[in-house]
Structures are given as C-alpha cells and as structure tokens.
C-alpha atoms as a PDB file:
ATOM      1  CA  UNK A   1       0.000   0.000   0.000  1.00  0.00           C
ATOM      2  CA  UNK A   2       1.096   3.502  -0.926  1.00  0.00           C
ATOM      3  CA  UNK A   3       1.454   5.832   1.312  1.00  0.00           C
ATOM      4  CA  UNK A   4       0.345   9.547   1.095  1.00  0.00           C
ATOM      5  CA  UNK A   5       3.672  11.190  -0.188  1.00  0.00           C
ATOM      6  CA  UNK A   6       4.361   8.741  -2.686  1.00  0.00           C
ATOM      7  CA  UNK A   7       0.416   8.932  -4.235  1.00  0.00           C
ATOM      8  CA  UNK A   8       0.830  12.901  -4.370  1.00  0.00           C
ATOM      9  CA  UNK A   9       4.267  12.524  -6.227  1.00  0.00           C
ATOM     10  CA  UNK A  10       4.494  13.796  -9.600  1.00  0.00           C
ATOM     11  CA  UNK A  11       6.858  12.282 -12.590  1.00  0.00           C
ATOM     12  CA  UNK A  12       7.919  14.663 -15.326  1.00  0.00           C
ATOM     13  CA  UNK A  13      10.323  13.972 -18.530  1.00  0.00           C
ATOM     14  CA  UNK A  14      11.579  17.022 -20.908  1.00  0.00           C
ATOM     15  CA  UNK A  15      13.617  16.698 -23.895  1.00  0.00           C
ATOM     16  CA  UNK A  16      15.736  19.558 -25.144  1.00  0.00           C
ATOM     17  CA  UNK A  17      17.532  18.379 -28.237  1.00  0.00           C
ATOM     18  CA  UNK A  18      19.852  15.347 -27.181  1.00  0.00           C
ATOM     19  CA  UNK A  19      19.040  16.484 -23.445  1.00  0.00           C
ATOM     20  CA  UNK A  20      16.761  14.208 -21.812  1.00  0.00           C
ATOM     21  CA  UNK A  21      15.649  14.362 -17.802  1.00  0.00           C
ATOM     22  CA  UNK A  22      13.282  13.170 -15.474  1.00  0.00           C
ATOM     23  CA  UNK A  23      11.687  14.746 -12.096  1.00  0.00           C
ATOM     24  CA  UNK A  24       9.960  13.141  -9.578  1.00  0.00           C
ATOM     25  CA  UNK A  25       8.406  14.299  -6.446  1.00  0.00           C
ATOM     26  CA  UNK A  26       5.913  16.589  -5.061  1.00  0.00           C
ATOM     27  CA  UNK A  27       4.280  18.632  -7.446  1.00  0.00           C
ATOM     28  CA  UNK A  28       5.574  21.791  -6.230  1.00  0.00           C
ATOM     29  CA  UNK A  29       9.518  21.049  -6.571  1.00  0.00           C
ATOM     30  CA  UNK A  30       8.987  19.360  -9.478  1.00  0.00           C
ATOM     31  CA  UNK A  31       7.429  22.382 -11.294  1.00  0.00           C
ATOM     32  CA  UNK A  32      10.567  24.523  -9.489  1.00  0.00           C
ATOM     33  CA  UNK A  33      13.157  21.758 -10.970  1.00  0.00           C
ATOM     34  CA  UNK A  34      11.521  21.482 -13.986  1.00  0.00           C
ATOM     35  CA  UNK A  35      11.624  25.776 -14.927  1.00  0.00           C
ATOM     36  CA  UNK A  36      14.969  26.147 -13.443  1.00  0.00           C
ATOM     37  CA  UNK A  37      16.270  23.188 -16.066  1.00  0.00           C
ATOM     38  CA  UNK A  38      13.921  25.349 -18.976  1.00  0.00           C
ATOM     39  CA  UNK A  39      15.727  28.331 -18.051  1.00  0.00           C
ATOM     40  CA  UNK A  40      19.118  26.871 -18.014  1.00  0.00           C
ATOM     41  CA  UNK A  41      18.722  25.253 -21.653  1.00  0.00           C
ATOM     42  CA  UNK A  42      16.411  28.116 -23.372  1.00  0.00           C
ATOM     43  CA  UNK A  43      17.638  31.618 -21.972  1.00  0.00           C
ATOM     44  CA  UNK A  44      14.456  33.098 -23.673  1.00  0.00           C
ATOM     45  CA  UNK A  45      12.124  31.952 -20.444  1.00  0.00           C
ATOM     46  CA  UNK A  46      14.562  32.899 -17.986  1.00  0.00           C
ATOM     47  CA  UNK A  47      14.077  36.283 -19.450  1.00  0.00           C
ATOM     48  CA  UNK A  48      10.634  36.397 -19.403  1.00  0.00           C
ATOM     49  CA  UNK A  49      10.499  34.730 -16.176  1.00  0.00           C
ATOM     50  CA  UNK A  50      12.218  38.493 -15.384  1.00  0.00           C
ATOM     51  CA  UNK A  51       9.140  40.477 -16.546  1.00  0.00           C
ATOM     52  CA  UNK A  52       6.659  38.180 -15.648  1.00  0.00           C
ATOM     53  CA  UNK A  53       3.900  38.697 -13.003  1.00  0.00           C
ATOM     54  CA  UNK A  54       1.877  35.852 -11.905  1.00  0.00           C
ATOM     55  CA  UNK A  55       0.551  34.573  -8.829  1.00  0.00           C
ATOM     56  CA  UNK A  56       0.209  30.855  -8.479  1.00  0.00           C
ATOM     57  CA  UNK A  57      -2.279  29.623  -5.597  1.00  0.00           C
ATOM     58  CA  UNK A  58       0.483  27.809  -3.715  1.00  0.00           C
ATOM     59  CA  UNK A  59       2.231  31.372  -3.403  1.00  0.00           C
ATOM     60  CA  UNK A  60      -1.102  33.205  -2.316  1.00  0.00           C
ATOM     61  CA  UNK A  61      -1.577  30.363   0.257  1.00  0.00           C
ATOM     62  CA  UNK A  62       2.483  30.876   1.348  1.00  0.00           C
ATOM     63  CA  UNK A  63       1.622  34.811   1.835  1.00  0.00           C
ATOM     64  CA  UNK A  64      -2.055  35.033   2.884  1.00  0.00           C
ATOM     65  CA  UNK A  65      -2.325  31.779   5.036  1.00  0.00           C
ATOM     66  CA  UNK A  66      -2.130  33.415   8.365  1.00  0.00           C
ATOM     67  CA  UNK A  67      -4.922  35.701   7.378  1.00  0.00           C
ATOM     68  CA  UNK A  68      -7.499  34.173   5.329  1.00  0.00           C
ATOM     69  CA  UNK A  69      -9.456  30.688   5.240  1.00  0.00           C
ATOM     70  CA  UNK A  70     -11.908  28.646   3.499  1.00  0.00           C
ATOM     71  CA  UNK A  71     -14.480  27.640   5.977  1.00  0.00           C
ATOM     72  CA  UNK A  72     -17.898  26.038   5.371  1.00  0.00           C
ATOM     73  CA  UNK A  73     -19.434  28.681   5.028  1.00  0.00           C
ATOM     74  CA  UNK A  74     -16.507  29.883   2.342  1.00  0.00           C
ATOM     75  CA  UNK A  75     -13.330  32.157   1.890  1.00  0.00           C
ATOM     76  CA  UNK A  76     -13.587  34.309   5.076  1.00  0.00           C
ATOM     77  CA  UNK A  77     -10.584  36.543   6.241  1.00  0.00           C
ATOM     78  CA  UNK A  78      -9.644  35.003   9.881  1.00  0.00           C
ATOM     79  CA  UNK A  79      -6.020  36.481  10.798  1.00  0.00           C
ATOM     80  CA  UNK A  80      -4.583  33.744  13.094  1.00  0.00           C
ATOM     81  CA  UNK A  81      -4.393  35.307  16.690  1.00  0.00           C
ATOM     82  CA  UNK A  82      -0.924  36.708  17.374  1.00  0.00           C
ATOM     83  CA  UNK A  83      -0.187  37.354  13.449  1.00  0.00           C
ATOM     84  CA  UNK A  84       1.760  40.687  13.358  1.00  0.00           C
ATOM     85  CA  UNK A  85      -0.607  42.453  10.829  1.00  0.00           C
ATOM     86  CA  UNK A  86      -3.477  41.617  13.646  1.00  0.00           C
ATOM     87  CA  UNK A  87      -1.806  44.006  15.967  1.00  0.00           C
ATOM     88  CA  UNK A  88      -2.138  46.835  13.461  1.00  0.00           C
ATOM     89  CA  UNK A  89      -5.765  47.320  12.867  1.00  0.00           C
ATOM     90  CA  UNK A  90      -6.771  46.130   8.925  1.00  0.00           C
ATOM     91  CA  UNK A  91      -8.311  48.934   6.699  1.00  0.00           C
ATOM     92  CA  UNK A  92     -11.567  48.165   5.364  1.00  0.00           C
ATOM     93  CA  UNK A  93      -9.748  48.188   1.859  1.00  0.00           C
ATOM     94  CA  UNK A  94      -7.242  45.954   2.973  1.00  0.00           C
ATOM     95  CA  UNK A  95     -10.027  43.253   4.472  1.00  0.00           C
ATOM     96  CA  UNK A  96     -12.216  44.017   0.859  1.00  0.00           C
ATOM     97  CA  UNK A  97      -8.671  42.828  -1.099  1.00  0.00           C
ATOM     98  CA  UNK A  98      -8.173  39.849   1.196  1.00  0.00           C
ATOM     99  CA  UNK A  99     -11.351  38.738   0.904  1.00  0.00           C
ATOM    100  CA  UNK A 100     -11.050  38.776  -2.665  1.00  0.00           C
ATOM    101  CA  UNK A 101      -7.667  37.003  -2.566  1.00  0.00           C
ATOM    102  CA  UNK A 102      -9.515  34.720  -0.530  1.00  0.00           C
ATOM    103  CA  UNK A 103     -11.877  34.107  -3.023  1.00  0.00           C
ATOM    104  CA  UNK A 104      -9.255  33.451  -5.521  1.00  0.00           C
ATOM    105  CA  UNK A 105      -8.001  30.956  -3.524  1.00  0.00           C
ATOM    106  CA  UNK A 106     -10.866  29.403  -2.649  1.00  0.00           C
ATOM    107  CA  UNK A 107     -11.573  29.125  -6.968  1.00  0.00           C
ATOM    108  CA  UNK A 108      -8.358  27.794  -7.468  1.00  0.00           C
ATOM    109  CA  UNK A 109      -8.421  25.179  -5.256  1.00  0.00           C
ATOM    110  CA  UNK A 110     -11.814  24.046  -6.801  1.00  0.00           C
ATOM    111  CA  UNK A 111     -13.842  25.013  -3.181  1.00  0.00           C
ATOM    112  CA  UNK A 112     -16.173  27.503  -4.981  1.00  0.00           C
ATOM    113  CA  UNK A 113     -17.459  28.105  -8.439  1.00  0.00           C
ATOM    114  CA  UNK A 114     -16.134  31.653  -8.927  1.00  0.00           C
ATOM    115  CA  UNK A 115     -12.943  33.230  -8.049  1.00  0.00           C
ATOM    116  CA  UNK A 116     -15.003  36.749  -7.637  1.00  0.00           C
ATOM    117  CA  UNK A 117     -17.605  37.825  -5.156  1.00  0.00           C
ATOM    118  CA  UNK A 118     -21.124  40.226  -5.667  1.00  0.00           C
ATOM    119  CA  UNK A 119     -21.669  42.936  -3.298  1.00  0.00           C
ATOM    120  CA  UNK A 120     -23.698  41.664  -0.708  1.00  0.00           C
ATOM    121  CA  UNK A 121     -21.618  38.276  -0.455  1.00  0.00           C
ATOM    122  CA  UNK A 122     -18.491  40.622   0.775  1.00  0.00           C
ATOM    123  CA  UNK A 123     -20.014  42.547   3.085  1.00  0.00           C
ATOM    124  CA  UNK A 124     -21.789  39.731   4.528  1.00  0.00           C
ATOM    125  CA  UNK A 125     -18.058  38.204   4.684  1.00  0.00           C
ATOM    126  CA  UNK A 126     -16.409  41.014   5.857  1.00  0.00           C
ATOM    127  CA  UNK A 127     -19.440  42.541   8.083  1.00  0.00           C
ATOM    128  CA  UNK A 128     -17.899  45.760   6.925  1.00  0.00           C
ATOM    129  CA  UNK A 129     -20.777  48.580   5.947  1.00  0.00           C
ATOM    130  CA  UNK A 130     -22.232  48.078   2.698  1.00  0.00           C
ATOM    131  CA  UNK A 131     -21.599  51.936   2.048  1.00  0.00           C
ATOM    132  CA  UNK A 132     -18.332  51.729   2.506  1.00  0.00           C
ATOM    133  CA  UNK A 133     -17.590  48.308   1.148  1.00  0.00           C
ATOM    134  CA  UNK A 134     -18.887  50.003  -2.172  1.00  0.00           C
ATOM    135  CA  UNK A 135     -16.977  53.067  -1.826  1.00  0.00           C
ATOM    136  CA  UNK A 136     -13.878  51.057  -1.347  1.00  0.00           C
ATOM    137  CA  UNK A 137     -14.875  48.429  -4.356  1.00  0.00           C
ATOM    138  CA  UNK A 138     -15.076  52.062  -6.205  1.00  0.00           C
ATOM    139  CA  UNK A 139     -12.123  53.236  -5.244  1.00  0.00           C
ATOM    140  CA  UNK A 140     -10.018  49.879  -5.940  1.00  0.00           C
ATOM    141  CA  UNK A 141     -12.188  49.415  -9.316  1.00  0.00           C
ATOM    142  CA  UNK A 142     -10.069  53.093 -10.273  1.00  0.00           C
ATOM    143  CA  UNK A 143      -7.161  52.043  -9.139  1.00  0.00           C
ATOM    144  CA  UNK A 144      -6.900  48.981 -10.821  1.00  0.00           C
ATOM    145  CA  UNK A 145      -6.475  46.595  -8.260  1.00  0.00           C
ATOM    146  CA  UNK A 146     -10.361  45.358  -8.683  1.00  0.00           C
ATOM    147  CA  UNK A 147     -11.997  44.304 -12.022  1.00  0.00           C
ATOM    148  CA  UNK A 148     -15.987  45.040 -12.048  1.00  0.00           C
ATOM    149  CA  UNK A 149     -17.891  42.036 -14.300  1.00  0.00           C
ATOM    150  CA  UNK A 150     -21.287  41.779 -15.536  1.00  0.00           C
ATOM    151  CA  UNK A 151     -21.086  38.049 -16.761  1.00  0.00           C
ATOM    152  CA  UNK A 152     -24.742  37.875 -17.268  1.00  0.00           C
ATOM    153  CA  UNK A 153     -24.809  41.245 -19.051  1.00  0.00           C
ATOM    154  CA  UNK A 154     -27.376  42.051 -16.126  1.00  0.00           C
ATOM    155  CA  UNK A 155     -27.039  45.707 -14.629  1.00  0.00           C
ATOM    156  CA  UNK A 156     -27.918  43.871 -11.315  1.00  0.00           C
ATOM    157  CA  UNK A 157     -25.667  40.946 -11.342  1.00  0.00           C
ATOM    158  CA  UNK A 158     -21.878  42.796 -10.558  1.00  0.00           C
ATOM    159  CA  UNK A 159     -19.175  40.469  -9.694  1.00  0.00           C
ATOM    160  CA  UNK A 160     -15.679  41.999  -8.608  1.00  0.00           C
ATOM    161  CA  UNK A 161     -12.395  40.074  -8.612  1.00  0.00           C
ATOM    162  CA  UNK A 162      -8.784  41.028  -7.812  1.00  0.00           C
ATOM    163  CA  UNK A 163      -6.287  41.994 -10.387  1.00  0.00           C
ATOM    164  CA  UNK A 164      -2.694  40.562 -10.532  1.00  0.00           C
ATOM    165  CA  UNK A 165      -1.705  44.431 -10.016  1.00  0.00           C
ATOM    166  CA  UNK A 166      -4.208  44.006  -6.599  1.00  0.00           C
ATOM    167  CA  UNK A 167      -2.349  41.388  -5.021  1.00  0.00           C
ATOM    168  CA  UNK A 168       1.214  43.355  -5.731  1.00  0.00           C
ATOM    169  CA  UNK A 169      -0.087  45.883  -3.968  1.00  0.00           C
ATOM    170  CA  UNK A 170      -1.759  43.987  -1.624  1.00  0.00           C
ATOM    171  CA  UNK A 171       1.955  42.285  -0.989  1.00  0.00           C
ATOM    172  CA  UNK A 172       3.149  45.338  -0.584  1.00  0.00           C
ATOM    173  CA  UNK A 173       0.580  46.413   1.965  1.00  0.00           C
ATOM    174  CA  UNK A 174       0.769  43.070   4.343  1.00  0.00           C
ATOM    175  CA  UNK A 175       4.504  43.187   4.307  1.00  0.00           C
ATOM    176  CA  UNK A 176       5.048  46.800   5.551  1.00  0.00           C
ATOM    177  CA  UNK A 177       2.555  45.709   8.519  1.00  0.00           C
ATOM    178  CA  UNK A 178       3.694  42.699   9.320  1.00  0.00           C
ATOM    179  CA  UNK A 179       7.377  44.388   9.589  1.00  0.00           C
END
C-alpha cells in the first residue's frame, strides 16, 4: 500500500535536443526543478520569467495563510491570533482585497465556483458597511487593483475580482505591517 507522499508525487520527462531528464516528487519542486532546467537550456524563459507577473495559488496560500481561510461557510478573512498584521488594525480596503484574494483561492483550489464575489456576499463576509464596502470596491475598481464584471450582461448581477496588479499591492501592503 502507498502511502500519502508517494500517491501525491508527480513524474515529469523534458527533452531539449539530445538532453533528456526526469523529475519526480511533489508537485511543487517538481514544477521549481523542472523551470529552473527550462531556463538553463532556453535563456528566452529565464528572461521572461524576469518580466513576468503571476501569482500561483500555492504562493497566495504561502503569503495570505495566516490571514485568510476557506471555511464552510466559504473564503472568510480570519487572521490567526498573534499574526503581526493583527496588531495593526486592517483597513476596510485591505479586508475588501483579502477577501477577494480569498476568493481566488478558494476558486483555485476548486472550493467555490467563482474566483469573484457580488456585493452583498463581501459585506456579509467582511461585516464591513455596505456603504463603505462600495466606496472602497469604487475606489479599488479606479485604481486597478479590482476588475468590475457583468457576466450575465445584467445591470444587477456585478461580480468583482482582484487583479494581478491588486495582489502586488496587496503584498506590498501586508509586508510593511507585518514588519
């Protein structure tokens, strides 16, 4: 019988010309192996690994995981008692972002349907005023950091998600609190 590592371990070949190499192990050294060897034998990724901005869930989970869970009742920002950033109050925009990052989480790790969130579900979330939860959606929608949706084409039916620009400066918020 197999135990747990070994059923989660992941086997990858790549070819590059007469270069030929295997990885095996967890999925998430494997992908690191397998990019670093890419950017070894074709310069052209490591350079665009340079420019590149993309967040993948198992880094959202390494930043955000003292701050935000998915409960039951769904992504729900909980900071873990004794977390640095706890000590220094959240803003409501900060807790609006979170819960969106939250949410993204949540999406990519197949708990919910959507990686984005209507109105009412975030201030029910965040039990921060509807006013100002819209004023700060608003504000974040400006700034970039929020994209507003109408999948259904139905003035009613807003959806807002977080932008890869968000959780930069999102980072950039959490770690100059948590310092």
């Amino acid at each position: 019988m197999q135990n747990l590592d070994e059923r989660n371990n992941v086997n990858v070949s790549i070819a590059v010309g007469d270069i030929r190499i295997e990885f095996n192990g967890s999925p998430e050294s494997v992908v690191r192996s397998a990019i670093g060897f890419l950017a070894k034998q074709i310069p052209a990724i490591n350079l665009a690994q340079k420019i590149s901005l993309n967040y993948t869930v198992t880094e959202l989970i390494d930043v955000y995981s003292s701050l935000i869970k998915i409960t039951p009742e769904g992504p729900r920002v909980i900071p873990d008692i004794g977390d640095a950033t706890e000590n220094k109050k959240l803003s409501d925009k900060e807790m609006v972002m979170l819960q969106l990052v939250a949410s993204k989480i949540a999406k990519d790790l197949d708990k919910v349907q959507n990686d984005g969130m209507q109105l009412p579900e975030i201030y029910n979330a965040t039990s921060i005023n509807p006013k100002s939860v819209s004023s700060r959606l608003s504000e974040l929608v400006k700034a970039g950091y929020v994209l507003r949706e109408n999948p259904k084409d139905d003035i009613d039916f807003v959806i807002y998600k977080i932008t890869t620009h968000g959780i930069h400066w999102l980072n950039s918020v959490i770690s100059k609190k948590s310092r």
